[in-house]
C-alpha atoms as a PDB file:
ATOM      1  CA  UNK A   1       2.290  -0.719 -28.874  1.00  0.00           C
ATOM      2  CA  UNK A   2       5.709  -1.848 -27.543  1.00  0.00           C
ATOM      3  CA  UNK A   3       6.312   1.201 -25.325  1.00  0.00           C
ATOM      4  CA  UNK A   4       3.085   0.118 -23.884  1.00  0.00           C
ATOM      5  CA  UNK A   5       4.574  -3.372 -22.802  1.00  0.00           C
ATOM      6  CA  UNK A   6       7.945  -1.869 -22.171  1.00  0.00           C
ATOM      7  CA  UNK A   7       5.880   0.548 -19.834  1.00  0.00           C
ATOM      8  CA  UNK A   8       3.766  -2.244 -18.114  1.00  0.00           C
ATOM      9  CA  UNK A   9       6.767  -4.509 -17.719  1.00  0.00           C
ATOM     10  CA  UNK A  10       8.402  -1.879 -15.851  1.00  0.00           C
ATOM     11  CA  UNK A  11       5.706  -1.001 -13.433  1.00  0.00           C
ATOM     12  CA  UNK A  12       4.734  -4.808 -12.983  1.00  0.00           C
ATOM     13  CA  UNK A  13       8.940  -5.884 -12.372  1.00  0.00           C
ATOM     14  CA  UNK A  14       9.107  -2.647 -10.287  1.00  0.00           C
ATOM     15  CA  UNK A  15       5.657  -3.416  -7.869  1.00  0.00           C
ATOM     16  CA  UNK A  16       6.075  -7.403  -7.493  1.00  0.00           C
ATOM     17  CA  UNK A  17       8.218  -7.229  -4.846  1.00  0.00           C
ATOM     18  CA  UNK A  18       5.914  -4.355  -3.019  1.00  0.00           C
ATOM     19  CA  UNK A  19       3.225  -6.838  -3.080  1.00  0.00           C
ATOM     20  CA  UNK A  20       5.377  -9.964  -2.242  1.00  0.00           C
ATOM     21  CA  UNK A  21       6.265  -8.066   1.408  1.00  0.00           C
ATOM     22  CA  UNK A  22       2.909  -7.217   1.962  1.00  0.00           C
ATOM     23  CA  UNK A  23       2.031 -10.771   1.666  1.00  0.00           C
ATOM     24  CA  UNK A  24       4.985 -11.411   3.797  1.00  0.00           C
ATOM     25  CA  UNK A  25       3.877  -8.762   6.484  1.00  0.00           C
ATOM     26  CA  UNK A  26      -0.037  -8.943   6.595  1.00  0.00           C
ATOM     27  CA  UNK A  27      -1.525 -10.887   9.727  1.00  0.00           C
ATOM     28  CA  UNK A  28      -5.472 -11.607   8.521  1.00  0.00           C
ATOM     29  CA  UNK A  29      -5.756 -14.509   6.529  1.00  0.00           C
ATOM     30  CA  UNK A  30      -8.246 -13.486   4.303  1.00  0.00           C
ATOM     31  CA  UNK A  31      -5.878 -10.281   2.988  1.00  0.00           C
ATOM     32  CA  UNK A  32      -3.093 -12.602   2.440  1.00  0.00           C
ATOM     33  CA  UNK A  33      -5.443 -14.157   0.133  1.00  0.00           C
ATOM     34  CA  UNK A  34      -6.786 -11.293  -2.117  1.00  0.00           C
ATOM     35  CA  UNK A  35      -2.981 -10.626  -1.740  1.00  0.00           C
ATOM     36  CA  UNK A  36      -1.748 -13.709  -3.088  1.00  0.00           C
ATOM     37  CA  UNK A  37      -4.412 -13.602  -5.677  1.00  0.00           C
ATOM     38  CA  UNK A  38      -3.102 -10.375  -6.801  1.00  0.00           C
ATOM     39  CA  UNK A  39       0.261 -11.524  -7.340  1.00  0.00           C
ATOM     40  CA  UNK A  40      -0.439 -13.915  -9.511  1.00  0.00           C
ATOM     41  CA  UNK A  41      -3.008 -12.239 -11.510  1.00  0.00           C
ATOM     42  CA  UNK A  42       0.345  -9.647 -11.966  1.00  0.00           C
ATOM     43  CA  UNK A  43       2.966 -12.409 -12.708  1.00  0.00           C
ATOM     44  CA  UNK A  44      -0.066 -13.404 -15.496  1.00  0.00           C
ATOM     45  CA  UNK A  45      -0.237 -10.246 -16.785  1.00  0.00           C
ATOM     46  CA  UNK A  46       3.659 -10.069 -16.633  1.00  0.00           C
ATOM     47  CA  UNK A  47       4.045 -12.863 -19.002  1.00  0.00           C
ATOM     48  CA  UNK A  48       1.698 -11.714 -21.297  1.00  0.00           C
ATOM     49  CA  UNK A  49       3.453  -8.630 -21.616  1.00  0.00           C
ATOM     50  CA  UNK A  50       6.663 -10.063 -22.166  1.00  0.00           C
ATOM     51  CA  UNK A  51       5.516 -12.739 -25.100  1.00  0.00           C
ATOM     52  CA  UNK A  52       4.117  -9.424 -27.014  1.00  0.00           C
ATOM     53  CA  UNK A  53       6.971  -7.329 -26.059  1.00  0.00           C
ATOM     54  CA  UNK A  54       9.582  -9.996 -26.923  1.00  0.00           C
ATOM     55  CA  UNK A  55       8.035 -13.061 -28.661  1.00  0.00           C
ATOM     56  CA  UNK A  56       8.739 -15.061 -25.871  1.00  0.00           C
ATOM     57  CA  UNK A  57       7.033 -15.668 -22.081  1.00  0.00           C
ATOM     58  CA  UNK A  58       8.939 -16.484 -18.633  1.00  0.00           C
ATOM     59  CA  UNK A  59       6.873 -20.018 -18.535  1.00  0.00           C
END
């Protein structure tokens, strides 16, 4: 189960930023929402995986 965390760690760390520009760059409101809301549901899911992985969150 750890390579699984190790693996979604990775591709969370690696896409964060990817969705941090798009917030960044996107001009309709309502997108920067679902946007924003999608970040955070990842930076969730990002802690999770790193209390598992490691024993210990980012919070």
């Amino acid at each position: 189960m750890t390579e699984f965390y190790e693996n979604l760690i990775h591709f969370l760390q690696k896409e964060l930023p990817a969705v941090e520009k798009a917030i960044n760059q996107e001009q309709s409101l309502s997108e920067q929402i679902r946007l924003q809301r999608t970040r955070a549901m990842m930076k969730e899911l990002l802690d999770h995986a790193l209390f598992y992985n490691k024993g210990k969150g980012t919070t």
